[in-house]
Structure formats: structure tokens, C-alpha cells
C-alpha atoms as a PDB file:
ATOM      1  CA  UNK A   1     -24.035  24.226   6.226  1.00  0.00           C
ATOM      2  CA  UNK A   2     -26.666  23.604   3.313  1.00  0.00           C
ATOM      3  CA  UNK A   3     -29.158  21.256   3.394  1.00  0.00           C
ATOM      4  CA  UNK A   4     -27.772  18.764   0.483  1.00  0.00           C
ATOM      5  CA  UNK A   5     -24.303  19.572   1.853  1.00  0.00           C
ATOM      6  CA  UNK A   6     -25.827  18.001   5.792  1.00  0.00           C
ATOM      7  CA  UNK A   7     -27.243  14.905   3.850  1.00  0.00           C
ATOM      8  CA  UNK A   8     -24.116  13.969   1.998  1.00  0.00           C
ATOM      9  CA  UNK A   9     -22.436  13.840   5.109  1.00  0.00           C
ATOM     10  CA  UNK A  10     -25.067  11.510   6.919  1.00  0.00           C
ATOM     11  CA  UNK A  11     -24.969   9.087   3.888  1.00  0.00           C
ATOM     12  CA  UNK A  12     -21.086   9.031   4.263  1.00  0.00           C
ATOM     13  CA  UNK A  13     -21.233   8.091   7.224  1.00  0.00           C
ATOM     14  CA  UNK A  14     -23.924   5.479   6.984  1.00  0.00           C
ATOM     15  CA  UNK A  15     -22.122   3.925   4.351  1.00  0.00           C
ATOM     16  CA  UNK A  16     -18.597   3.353   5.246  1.00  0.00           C
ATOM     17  CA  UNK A  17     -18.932  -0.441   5.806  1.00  0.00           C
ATOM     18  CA  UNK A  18     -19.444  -1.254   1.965  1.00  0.00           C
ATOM     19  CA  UNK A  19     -16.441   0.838   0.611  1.00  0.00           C
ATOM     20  CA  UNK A  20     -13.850  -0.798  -1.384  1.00  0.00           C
ATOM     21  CA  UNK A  21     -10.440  -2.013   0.094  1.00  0.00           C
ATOM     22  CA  UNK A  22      -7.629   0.535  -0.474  1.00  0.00           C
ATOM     23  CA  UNK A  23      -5.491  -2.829  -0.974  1.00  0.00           C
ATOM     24  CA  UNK A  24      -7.716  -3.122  -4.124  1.00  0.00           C
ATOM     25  CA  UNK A  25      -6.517   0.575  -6.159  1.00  0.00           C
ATOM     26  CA  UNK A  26      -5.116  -0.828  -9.478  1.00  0.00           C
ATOM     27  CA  UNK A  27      -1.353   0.745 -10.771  1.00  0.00           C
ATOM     28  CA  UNK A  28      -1.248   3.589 -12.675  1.00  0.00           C
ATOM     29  CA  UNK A  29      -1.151   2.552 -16.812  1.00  0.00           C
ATOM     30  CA  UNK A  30       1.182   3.749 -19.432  1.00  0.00           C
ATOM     31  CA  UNK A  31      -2.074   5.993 -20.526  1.00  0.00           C
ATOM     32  CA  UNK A  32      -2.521   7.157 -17.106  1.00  0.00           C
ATOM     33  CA  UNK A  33       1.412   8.253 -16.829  1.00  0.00           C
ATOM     34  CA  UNK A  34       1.440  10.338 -19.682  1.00  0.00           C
ATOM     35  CA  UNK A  35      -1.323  12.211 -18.591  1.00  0.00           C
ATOM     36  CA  UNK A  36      -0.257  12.640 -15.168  1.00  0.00           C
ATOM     37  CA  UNK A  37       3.421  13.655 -17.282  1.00  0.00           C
ATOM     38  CA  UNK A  38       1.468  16.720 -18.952  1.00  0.00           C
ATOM     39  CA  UNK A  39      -0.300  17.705 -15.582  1.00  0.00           C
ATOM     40  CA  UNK A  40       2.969  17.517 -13.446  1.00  0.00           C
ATOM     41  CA  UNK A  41       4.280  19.939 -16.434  1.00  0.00           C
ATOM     42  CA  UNK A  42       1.919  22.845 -16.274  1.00  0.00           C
ATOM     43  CA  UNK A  43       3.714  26.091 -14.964  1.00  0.00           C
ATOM     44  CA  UNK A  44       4.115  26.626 -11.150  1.00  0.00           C
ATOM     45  CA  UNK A  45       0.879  28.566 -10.709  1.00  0.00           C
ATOM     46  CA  UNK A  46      -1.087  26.239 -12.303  1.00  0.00           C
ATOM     47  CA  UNK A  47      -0.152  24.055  -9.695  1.00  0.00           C
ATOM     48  CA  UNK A  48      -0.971  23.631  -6.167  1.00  0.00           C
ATOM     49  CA  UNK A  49       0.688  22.084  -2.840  1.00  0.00           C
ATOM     50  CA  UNK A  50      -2.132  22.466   0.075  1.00  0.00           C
ATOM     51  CA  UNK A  51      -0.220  19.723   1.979  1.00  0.00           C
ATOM     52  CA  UNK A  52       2.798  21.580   4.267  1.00  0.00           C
ATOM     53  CA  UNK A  53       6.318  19.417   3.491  1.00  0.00           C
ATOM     54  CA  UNK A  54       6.216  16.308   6.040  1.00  0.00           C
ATOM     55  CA  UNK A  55       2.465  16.306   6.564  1.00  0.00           C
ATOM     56  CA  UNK A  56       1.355  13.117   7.342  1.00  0.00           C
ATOM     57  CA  UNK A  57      -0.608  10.723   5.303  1.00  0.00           C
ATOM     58  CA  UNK A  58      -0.961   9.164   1.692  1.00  0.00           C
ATOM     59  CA  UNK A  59       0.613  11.487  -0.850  1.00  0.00           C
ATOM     60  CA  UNK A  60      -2.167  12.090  -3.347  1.00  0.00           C
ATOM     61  CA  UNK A  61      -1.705  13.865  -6.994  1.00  0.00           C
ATOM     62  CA  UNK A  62      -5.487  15.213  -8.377  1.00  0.00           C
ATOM     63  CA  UNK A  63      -4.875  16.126 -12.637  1.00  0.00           C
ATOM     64  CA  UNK A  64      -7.966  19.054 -12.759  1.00  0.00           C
ATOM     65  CA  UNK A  65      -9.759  20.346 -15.496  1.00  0.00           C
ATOM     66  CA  UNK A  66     -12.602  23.201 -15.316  1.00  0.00           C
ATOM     67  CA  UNK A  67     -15.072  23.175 -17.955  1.00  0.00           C
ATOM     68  CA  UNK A  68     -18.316  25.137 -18.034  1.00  0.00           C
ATOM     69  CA  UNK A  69     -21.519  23.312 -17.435  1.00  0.00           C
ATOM     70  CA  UNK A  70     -22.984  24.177 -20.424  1.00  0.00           C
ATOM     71  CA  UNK A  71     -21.022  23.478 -23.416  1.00  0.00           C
ATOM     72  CA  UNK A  72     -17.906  21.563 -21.747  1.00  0.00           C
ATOM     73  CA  UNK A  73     -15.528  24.008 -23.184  1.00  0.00           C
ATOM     74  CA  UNK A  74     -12.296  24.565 -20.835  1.00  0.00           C
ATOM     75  CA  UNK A  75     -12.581  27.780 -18.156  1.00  0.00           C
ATOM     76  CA  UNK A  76      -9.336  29.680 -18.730  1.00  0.00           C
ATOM     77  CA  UNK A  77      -7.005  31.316 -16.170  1.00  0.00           C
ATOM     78  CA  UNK A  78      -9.504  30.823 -12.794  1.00  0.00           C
ATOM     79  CA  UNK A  79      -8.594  31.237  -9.805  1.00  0.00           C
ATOM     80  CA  UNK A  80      -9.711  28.058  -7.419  1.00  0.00           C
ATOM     81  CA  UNK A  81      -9.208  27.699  -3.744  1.00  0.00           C
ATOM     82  CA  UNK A  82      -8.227  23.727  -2.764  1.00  0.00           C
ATOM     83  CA  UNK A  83      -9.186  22.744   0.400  1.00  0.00           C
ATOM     84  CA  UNK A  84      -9.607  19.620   2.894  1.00  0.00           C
ATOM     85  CA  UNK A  85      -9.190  17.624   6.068  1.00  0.00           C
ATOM     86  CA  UNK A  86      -5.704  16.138   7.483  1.00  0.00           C
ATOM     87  CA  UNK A  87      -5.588  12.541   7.579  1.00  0.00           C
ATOM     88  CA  UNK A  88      -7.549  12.504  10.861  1.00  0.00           C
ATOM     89  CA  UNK A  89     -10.526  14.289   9.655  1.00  0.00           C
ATOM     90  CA  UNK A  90     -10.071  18.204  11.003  1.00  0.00           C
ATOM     91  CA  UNK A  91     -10.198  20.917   9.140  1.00  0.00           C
ATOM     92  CA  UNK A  92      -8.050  22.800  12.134  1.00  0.00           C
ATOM     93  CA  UNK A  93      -9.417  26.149  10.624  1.00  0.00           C
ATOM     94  CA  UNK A  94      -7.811  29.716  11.215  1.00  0.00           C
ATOM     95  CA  UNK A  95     -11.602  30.861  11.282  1.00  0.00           C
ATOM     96  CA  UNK A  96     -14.256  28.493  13.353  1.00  0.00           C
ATOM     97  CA  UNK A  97     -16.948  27.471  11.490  1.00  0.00           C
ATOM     98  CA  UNK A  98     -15.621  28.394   8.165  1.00  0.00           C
ATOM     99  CA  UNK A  99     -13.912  25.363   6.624  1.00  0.00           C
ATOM    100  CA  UNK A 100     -12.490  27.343   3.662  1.00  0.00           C
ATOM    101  CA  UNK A 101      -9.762  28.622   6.519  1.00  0.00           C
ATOM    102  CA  UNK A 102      -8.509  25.105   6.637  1.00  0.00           C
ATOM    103  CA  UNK A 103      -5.053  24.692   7.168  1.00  0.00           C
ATOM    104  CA  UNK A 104      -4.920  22.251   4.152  1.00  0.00           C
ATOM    105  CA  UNK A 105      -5.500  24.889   1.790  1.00  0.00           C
ATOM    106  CA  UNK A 106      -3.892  26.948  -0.961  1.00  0.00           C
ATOM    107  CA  UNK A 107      -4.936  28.832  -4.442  1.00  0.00           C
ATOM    108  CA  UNK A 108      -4.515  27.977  -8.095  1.00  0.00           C
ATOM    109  CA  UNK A 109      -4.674  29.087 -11.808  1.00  0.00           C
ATOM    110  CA  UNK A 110      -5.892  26.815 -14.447  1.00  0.00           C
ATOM    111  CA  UNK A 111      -3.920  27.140 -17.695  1.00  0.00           C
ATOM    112  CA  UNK A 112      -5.450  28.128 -21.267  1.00  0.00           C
ATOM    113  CA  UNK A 113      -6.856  24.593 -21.517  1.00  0.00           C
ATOM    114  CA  UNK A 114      -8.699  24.575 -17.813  1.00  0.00           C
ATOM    115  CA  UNK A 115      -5.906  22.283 -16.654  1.00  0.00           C
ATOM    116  CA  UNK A 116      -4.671  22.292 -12.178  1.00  0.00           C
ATOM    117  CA  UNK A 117      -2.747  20.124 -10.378  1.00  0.00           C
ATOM    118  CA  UNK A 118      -2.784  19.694  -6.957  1.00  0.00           C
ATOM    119  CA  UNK A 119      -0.338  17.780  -5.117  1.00  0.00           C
ATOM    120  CA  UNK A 120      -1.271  16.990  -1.462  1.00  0.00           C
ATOM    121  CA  UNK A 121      -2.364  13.710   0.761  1.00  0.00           C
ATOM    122  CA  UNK A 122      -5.886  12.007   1.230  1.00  0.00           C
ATOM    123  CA  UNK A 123      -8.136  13.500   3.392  1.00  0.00           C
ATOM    124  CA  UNK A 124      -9.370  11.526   6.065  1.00  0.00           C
ATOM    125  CA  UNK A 125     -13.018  11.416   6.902  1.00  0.00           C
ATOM    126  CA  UNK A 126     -14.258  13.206   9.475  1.00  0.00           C
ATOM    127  CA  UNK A 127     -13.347  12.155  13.702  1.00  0.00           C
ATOM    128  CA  UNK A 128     -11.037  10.328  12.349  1.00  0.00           C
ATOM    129  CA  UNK A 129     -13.442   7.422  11.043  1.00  0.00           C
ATOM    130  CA  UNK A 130     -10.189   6.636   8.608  1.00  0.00           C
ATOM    131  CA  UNK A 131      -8.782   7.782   4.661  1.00  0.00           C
ATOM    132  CA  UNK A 132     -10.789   8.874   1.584  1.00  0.00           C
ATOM    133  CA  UNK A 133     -12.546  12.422   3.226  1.00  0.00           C
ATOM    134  CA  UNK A 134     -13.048  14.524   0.286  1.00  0.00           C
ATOM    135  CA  UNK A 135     -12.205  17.614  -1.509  1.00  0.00           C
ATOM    136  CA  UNK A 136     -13.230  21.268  -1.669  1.00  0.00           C
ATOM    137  CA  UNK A 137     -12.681  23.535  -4.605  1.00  0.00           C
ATOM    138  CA  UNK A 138     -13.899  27.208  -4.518  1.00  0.00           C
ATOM    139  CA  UNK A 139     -13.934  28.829  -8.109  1.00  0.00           C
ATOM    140  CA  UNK A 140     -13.928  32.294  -7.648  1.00  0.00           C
ATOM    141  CA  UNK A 141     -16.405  33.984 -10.834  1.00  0.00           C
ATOM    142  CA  UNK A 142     -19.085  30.179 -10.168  1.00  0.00           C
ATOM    143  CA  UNK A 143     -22.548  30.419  -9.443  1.00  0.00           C
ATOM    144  CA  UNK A 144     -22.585  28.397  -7.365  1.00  0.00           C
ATOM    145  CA  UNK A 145     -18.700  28.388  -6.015  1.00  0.00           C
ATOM    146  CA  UNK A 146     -18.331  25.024  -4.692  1.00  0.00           C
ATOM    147  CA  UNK A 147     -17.961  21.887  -5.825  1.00  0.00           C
ATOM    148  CA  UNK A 148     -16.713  18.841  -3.870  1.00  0.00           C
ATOM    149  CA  UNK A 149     -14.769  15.761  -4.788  1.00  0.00           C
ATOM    150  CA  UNK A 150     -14.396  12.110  -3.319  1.00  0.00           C
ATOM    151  CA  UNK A 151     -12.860   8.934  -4.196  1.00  0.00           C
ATOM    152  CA  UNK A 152     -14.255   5.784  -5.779  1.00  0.00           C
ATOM    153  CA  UNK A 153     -12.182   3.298  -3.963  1.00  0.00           C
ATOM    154  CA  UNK A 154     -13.266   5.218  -0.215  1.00  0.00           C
ATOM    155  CA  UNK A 155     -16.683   5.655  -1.639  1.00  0.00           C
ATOM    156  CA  UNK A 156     -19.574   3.665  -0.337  1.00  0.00           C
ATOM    157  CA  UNK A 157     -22.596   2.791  -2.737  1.00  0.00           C
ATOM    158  CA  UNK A 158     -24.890   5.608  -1.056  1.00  0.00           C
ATOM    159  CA  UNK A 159     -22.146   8.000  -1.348  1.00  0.00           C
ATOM    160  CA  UNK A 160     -22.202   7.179  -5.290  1.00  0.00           C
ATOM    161  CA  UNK A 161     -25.643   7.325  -5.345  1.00  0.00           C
ATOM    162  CA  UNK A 162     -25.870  10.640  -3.927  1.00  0.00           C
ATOM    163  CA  UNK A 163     -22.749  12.260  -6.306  1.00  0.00           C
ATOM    164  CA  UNK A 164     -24.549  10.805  -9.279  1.00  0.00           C
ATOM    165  CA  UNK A 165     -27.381  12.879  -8.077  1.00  0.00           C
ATOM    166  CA  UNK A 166     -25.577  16.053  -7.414  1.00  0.00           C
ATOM    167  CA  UNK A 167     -23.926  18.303 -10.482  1.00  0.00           C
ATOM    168  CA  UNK A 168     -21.722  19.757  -7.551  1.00  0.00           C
ATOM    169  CA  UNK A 169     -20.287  16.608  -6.474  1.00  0.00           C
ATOM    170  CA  UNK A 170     -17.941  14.130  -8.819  1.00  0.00           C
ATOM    171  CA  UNK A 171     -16.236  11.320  -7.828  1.00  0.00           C
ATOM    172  CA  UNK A 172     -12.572  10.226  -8.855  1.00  0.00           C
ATOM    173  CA  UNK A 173     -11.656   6.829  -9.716  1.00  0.00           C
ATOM    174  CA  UNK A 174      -7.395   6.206  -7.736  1.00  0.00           C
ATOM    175  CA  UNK A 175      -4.647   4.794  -9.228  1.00  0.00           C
ATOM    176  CA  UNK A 176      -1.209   4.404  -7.473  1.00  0.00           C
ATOM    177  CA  UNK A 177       1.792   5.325  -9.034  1.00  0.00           C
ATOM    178  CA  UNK A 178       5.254   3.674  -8.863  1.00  0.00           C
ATOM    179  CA  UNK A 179       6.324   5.395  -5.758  1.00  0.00           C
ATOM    180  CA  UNK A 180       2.949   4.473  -3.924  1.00  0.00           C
ATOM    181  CA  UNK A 181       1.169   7.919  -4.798  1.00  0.00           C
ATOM    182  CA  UNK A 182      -2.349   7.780  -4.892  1.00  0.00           C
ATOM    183  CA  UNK A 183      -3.400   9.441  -8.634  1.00  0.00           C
ATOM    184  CA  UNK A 184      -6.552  10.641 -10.073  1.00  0.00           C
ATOM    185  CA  UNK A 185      -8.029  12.935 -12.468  1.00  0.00           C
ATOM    186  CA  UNK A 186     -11.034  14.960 -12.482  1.00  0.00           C
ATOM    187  CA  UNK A 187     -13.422  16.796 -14.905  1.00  0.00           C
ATOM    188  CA  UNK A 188     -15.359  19.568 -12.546  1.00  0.00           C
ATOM    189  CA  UNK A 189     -18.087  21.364 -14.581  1.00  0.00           C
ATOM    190  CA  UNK A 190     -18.784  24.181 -13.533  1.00  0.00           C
ATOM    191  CA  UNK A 191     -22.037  26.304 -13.609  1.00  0.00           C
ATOM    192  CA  UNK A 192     -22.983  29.810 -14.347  1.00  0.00           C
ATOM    193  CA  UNK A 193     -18.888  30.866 -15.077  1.00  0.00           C
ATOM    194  CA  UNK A 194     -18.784  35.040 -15.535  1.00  0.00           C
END
């Protein structure tokens, strides 16, 4: 593991006492819906279910956009690998020591406009310290590849400290939807695309 990738970890941890109450994650607006409408629309490969049918846990819906670092214009037809925790906080990987195995994982296409959807539950942090772990993406033709997301609401003050800090880090502000779904969407800007 990399040395910024260590630290984020240790301020997580050190700072789950001052993280918001999920009780406290506002409902989805009639803005919010119809964005989530266009993002539940993209075609099949442009969408993403890392989550196996009955896993337990929060269902969570992430709206994605690539964009390049360096002139925020939308990254076209890449391929990104989604990966996480379950709900307890293990990655249960095929492949010790390499987290990208997880068994919470799968592969999607971004659309003409940069757009992704993935439809899975919220991670839990890790050894099962409780909900709102974080997010991997891997986008294959990145320098570097990846970039990791967490959640406002689960998010402790040193935790946004640090993502503010980090261009390979963003943070995602949760809504719930009507049926209890936790939604959010995400700008990821990505350096050094090929």
C-alpha cells in the first residue's frame, strides 16, 4: 500500500467519532431525481452492479462522470473497474493482498458524455467499525489508475481534510431516495488520460 493511501486510512480511523448521523441524509429533490432518471437510463454497459442479488446492506446508487484533469472535458468510452468492501469491512479477495480481486467488484463503460452508474450497497469500513467504507475505481488508460471515493455524511472532519488535499480522493455528498436508497453523484477527474 502507498504511503498517502496508509495515512488516509489512519485518519479514518481516528476520526470516526465526529461523523455525521446517517439519520441526518436529506431526501432526494426533484433536481436530484431527474438526474439520477438520466443516469439509471444509460445503456447496460454503461452501467454497473458490483453488489451480487441479496447482498446485504444499504442499497446505494453512485451517478459517475470521468473528466480529464486538465480541461474538465468528459473521457469517452473507458473502461473502469468498481470495487469495495461488504458491509462488514472485507474485501474477501480472490487474490490476497490485492484488493482489486474483491468480491464486490465488476467493470464499466462510460458513455460519449463520461457518464457510469453503479448500483451496489455502502461499504462498510474496515473490521467492521460500521457503514460509509469507501470506493475504488480503476481507469484503465490513467496515470495514475486509482482514484477513491467516500461519503460526506460517514466522513469525519480529518477525513475531509485529507480528500480536500488529495486530487485522487473526492467525496460524495448522500441523498436517499423514496425507496430508502442511498444516492449520490460524483465528478472523478482524472489525470494523465491516453
Amino acid at each position: 500500500m502507498k504511503l498517502p493511501t496508509v495515512f488516509f486510512f489512519l485518519l479514518m480511523l481516528a476520526g470516526l467519532a465526529h461523523c455525521q448521523s446517517p439519520s441526518d441524509i436529506a431526501s432526494l429533490d426533484a433536481s436530484g431525481k431527474a438526474v439520477l432518471a438520466r443516469f439509471q437510463n444509460l445503456p447496460p454497459s454503461c452501467q454497473v452492479h458490483p453488489a451480487p442479488d441479496g447482498e446485504p446492506g444499504t442499497p446505494l446508487i453512485i451517478g459517475g462522470t470521468l473528466l480529464r484533469k486538465e480541461n474538465q472535458a468528459p473521457i469517452p468510452n473507458a473502461s473502469v473497474l468498481v470495487y469495495h468492501t461488504d458491509s462488514k469491512g472485507d474485501y474477501r479477495q480472490s487474490v490476497e493482498g490485492k484488493p482489486e480481486t474483491a468480491r464486490i467488484s465488476g467493470t464499466v463503460q462510460t458513455d460519449e458524455a463520461g457518464r457510469f452508474l453503479i448500483s451496489t450497497i455502502l461499504p462498510g469500513q474496515y473490521n467492521d467499525k460500521g457503514p460509509g467504507g469507501h470506493i475504488h475505481l480503476q481507469v484503465e488508460g490513467a496515470s495514475p489508475r486509482g482514484y477513491t471515493f467516500q461519503f460526506a455524511q460517514y466522513s469525519s472532519v480529518t477525513d475531509k481534510q485529507f480528500i480536500s488535499d488529495n486530487d485522487q480522493f473526492f467525496l460524495v455528498e448522500l441523498q436517499r431516495d423514496k425507496k430508502g436508497r442511498l444516492v449520490g453523484f460524483l465528478e472523478v477527474a482524472v489525470k494523465e488520460y491516453r
